[in-house]
PDB file of N, CA and C in Angstrom:
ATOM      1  N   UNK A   1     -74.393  11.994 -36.720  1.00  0.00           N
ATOM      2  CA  UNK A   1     -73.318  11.107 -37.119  1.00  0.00           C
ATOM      3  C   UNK A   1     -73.296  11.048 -38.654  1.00  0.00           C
ATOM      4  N   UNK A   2     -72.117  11.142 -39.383  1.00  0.00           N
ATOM      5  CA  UNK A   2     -72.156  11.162 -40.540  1.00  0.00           C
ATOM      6  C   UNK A   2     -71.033   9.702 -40.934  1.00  0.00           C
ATOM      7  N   UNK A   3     -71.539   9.235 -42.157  1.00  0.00           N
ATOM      8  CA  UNK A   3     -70.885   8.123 -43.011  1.00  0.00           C
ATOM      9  C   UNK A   3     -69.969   8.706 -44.261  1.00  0.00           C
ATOM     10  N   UNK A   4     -68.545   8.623 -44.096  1.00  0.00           N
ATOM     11  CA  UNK A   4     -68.222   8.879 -45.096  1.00  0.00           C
ATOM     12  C   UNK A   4     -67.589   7.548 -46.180  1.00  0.00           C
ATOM     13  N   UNK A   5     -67.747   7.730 -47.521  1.00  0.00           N
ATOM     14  CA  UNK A   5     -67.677   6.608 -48.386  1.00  0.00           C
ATOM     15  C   UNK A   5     -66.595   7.425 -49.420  1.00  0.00           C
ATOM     16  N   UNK A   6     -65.787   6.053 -50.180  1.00  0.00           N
ATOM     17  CA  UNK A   6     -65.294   6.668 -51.287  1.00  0.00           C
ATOM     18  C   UNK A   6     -66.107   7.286 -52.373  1.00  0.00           C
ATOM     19  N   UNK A   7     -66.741   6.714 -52.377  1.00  0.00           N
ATOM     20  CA  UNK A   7     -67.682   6.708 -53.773  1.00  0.00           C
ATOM     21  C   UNK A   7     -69.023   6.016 -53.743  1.00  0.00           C
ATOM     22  N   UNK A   8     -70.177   6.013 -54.197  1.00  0.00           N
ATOM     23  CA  UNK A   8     -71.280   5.542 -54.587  1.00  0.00           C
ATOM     24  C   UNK A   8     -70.904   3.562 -54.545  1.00  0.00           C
ATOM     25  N   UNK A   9     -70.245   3.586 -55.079  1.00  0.00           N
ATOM     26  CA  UNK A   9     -70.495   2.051 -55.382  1.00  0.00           C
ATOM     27  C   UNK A   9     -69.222   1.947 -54.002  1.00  0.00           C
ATOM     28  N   UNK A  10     -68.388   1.911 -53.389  1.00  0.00           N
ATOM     29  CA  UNK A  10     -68.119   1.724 -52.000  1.00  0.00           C
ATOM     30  C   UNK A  10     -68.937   1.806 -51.132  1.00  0.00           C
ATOM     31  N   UNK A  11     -70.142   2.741 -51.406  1.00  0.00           N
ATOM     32  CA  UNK A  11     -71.173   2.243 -49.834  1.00  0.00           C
ATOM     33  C   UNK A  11     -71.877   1.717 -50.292  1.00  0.00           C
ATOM     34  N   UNK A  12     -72.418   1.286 -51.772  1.00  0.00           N
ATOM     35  CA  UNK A  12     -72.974  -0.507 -51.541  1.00  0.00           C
ATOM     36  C   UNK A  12     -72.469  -1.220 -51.393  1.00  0.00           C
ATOM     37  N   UNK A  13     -71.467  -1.715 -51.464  1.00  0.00           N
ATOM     38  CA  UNK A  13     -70.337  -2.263 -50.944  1.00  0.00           C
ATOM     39  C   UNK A  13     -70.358  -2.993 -49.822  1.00  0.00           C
ATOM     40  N   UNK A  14     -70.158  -1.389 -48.759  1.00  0.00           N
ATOM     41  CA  UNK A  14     -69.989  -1.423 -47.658  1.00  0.00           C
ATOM     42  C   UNK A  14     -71.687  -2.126 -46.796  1.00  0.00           C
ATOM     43  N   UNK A  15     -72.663  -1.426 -47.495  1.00  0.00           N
ATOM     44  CA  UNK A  15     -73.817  -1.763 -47.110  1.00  0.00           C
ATOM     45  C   UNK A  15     -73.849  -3.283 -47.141  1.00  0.00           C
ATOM     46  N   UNK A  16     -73.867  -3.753 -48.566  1.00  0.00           N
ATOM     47  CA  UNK A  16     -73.761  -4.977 -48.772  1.00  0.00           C
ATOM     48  C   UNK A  16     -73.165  -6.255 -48.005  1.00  0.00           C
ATOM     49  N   UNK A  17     -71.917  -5.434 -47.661  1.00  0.00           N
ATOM     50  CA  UNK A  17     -70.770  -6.694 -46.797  1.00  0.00           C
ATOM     51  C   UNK A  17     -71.416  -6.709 -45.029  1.00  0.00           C
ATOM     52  N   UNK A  18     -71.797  -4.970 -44.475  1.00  0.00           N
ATOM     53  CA  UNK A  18     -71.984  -5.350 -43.475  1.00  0.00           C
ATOM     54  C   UNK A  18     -73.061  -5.016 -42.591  1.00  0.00           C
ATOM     55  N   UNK A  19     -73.954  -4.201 -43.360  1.00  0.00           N
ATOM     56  CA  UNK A  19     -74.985  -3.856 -42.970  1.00  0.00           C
ATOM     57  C   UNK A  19     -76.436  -5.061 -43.192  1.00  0.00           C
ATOM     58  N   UNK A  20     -76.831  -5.534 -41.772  1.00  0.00           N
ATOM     59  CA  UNK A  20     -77.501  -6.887 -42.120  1.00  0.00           C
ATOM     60  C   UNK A  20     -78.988  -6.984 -43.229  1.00  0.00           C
ATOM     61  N   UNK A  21     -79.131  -6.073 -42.882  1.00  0.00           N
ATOM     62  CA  UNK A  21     -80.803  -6.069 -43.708  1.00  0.00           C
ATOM     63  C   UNK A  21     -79.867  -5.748 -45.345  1.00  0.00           C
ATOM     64  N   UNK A  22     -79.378  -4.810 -45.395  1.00  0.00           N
ATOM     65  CA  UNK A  22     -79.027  -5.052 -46.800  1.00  0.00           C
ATOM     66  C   UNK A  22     -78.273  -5.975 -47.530  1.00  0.00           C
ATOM     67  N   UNK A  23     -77.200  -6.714 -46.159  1.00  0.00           N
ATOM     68  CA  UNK A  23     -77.092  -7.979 -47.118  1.00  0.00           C
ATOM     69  C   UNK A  23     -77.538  -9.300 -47.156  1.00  0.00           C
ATOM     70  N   UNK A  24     -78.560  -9.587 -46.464  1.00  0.00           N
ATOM     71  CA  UNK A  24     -79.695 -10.376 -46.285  1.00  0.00           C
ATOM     72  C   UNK A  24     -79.988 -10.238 -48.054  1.00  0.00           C
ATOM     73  N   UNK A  25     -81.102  -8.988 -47.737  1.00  0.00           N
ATOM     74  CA  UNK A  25     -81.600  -9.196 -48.826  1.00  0.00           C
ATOM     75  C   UNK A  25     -80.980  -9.495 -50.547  1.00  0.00           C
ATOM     76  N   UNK A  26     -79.381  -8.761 -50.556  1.00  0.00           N
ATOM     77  CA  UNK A  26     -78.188  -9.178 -51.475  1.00  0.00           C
ATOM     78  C   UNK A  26     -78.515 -10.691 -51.819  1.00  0.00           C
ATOM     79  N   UNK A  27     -78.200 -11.370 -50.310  1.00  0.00           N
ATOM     80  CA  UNK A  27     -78.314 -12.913 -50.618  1.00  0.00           C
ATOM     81  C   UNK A  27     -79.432 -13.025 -51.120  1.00  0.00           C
ATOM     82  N   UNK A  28     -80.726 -13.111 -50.619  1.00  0.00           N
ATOM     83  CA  UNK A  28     -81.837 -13.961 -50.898  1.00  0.00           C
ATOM     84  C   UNK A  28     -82.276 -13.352 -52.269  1.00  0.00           C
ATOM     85  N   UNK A  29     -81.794 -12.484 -53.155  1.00  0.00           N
ATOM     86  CA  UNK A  29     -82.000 -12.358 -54.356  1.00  0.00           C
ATOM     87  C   UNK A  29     -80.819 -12.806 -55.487  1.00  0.00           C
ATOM     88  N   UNK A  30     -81.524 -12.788 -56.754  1.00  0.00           N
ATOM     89  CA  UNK A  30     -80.156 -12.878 -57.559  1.00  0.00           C
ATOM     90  C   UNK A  30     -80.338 -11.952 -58.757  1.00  0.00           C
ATOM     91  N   UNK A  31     -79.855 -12.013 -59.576  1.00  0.00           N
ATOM     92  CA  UNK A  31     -79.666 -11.211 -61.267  1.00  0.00           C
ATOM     93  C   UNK A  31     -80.417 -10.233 -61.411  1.00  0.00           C
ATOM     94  N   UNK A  32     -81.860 -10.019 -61.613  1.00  0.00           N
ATOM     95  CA  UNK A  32     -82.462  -8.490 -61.978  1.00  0.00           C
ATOM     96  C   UNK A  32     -82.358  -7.893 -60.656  1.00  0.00           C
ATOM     97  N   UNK A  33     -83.285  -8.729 -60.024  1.00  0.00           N
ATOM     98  CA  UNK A  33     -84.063  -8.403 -58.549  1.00  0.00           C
ATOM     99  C   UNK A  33     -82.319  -7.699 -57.558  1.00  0.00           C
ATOM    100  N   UNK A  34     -81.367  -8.303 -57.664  1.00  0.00           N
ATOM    101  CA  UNK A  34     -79.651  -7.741 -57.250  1.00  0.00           C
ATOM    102  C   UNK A  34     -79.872  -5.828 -57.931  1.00  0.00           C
ATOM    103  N   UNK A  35     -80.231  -6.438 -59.218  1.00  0.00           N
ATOM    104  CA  UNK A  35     -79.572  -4.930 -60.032  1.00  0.00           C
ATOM    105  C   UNK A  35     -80.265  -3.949 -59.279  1.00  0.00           C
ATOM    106  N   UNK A  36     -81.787  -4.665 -59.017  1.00  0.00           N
ATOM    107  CA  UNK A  36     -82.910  -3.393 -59.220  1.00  0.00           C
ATOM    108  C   UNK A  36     -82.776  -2.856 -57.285  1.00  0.00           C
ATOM    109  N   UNK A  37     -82.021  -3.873 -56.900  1.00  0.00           N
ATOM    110  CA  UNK A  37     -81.725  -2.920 -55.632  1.00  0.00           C
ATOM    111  C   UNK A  37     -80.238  -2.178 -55.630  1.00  0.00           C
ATOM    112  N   UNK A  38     -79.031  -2.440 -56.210  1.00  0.00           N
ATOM    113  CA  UNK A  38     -78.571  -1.838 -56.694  1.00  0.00           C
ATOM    114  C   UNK A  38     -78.720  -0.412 -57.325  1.00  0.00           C
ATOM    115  N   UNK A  39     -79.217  -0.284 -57.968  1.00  0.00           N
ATOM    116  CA  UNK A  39     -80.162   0.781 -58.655  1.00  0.00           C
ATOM    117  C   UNK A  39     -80.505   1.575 -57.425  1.00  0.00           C
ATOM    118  N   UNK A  40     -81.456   1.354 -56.843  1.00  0.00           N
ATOM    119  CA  UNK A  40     -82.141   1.837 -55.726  1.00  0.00           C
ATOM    120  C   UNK A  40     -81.095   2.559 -54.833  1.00  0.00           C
ATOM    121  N   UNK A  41     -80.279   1.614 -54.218  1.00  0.00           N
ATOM    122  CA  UNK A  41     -79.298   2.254 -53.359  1.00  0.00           C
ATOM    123  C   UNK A  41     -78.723   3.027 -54.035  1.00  0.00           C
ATOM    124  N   UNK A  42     -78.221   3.298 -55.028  1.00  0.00           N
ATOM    125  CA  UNK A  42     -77.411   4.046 -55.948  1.00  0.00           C
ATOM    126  C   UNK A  42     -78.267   5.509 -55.813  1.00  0.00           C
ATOM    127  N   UNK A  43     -79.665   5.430 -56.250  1.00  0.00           N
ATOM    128  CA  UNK A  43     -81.041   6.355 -56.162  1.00  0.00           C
ATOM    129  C   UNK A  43     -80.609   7.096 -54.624  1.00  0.00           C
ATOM    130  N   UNK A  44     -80.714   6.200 -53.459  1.00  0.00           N
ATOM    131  CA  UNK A  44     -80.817   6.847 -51.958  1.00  0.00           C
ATOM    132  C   UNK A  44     -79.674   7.586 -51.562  1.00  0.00           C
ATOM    133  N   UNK A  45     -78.435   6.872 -52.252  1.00  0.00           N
ATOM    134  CA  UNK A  45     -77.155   7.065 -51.550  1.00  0.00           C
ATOM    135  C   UNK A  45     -76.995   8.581 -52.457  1.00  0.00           C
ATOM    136  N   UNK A  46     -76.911   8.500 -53.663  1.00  0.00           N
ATOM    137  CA  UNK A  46     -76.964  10.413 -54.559  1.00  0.00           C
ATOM    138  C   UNK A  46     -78.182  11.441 -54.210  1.00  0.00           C
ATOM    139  N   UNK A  47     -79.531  10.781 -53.403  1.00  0.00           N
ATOM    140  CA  UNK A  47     -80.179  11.766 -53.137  1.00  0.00           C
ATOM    141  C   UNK A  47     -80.078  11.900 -51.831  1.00  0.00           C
ATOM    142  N   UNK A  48     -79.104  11.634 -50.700  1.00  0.00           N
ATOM    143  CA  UNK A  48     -78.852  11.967 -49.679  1.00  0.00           C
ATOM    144  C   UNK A  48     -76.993  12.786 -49.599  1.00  0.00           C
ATOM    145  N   UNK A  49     -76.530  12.347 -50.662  1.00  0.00           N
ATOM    146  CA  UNK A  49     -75.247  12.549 -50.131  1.00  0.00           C
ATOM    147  C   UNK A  49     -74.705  14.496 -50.445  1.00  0.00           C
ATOM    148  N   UNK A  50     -74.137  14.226 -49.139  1.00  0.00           N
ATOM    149  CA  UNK A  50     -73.916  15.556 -49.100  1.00  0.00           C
ATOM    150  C   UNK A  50     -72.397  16.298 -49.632  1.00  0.00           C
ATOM    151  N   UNK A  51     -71.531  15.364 -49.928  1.00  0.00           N
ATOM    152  CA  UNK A  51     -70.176  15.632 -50.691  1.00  0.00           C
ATOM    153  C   UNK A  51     -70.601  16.219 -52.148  1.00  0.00           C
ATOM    154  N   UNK A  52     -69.502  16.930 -52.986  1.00  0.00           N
ATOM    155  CA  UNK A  52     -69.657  17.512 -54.017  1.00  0.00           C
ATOM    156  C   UNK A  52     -68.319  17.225 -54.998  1.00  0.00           C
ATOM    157  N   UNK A  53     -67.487  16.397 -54.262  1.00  0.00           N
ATOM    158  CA  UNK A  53     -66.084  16.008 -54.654  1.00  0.00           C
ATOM    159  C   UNK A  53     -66.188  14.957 -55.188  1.00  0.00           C
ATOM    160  N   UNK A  54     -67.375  14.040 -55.415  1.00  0.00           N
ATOM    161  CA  UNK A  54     -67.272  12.625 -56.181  1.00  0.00           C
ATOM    162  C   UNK A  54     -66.986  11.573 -54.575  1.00  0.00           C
ATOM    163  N   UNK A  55     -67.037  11.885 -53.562  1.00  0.00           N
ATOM    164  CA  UNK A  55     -66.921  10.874 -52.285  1.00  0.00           C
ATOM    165  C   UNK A  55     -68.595  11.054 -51.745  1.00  0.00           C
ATOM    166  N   UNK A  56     -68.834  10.456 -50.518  1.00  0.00           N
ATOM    167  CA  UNK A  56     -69.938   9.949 -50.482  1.00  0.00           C
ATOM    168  C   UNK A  56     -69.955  10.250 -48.805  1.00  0.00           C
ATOM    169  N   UNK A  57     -71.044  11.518 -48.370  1.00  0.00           N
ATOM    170  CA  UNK A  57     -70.874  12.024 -47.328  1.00  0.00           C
ATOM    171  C   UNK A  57     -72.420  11.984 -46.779  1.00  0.00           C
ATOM    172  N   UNK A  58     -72.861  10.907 -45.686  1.00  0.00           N
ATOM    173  CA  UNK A  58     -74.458  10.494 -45.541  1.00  0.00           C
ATOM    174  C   UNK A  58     -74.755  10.714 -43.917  1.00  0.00           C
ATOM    175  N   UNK A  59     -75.609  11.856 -43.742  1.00  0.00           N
ATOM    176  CA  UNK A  59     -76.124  11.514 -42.638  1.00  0.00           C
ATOM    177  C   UNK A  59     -76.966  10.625 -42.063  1.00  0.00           C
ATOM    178  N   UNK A  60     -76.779   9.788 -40.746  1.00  0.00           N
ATOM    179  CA  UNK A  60     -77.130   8.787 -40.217  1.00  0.00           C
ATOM    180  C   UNK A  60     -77.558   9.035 -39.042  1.00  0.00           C
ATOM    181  N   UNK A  61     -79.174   8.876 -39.264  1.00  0.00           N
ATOM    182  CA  UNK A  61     -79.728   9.189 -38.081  1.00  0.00           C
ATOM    183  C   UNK A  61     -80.268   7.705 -37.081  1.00  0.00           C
ATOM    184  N   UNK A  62     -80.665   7.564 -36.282  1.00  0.00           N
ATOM    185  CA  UNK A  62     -80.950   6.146 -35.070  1.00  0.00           C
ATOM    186  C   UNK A  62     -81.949   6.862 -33.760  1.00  0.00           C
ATOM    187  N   UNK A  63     -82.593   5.985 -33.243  1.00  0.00           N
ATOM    188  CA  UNK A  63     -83.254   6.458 -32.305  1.00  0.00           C
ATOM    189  C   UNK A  63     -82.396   5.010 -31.224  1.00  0.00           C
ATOM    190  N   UNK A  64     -82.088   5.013 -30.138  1.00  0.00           N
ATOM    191  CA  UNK A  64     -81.522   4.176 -29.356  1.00  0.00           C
ATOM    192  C   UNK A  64     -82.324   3.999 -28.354  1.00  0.00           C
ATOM    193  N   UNK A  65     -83.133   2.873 -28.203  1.00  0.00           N
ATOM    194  CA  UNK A  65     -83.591   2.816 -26.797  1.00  0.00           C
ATOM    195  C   UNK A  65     -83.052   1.450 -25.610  1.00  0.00           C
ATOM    196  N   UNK A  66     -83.162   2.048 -23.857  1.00  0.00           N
ATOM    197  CA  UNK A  66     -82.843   1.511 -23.032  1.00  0.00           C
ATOM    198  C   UNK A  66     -83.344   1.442 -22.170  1.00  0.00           C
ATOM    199  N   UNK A  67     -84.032  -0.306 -22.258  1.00  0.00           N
ATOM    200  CA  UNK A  67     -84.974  -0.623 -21.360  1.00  0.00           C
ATOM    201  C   UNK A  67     -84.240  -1.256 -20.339  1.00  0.00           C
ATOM    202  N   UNK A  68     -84.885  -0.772 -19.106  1.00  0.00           N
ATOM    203  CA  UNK A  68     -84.450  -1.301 -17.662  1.00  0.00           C
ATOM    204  C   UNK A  68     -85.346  -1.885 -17.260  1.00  0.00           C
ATOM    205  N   UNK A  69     -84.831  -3.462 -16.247  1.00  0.00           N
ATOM    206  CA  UNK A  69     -85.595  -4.386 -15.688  1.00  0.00           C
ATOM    207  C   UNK A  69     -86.136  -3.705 -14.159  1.00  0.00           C
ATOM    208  N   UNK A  70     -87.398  -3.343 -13.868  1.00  0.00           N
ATOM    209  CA  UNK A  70     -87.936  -2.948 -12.805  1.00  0.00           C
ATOM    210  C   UNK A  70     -87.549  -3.849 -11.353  1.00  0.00           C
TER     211      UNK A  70
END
């Protein structure tokens, strides 16, 4: 499954608004501690992305599990 983004700062964005662990942590920080994950995602999202056009193309991998009541 792949994520496609406009740009670098659209999938923090996107991370930010709806992805829970990342915007958890958005909230419970503020001013450096914001930037320096900022930063970071910025770091993950250009050393994964696979576009070359300036858009933002991320593979997304998941393991899904389904437990059944015996």
């Amino acid at each position: 499954m792949f994520q496609y983004h406009r740009s670098i700062d659209h999938a923090i964005e996107v991370f930010r608004t709806y992805i829970g662990p990342t915007s958890r942590a958005f909230q419970m920080t503020s001013g450096e501690a914001q930037e320096a994950l900022r930063k970071d995602l910025r770091a993950v999202f250009t050393r994964y992305n696979r576009a070359t056009d300036g858009t933002v193309v991320i593979e997304s991998r998941y393991l899904q599990t389904v437990a059944t009541r015996a």
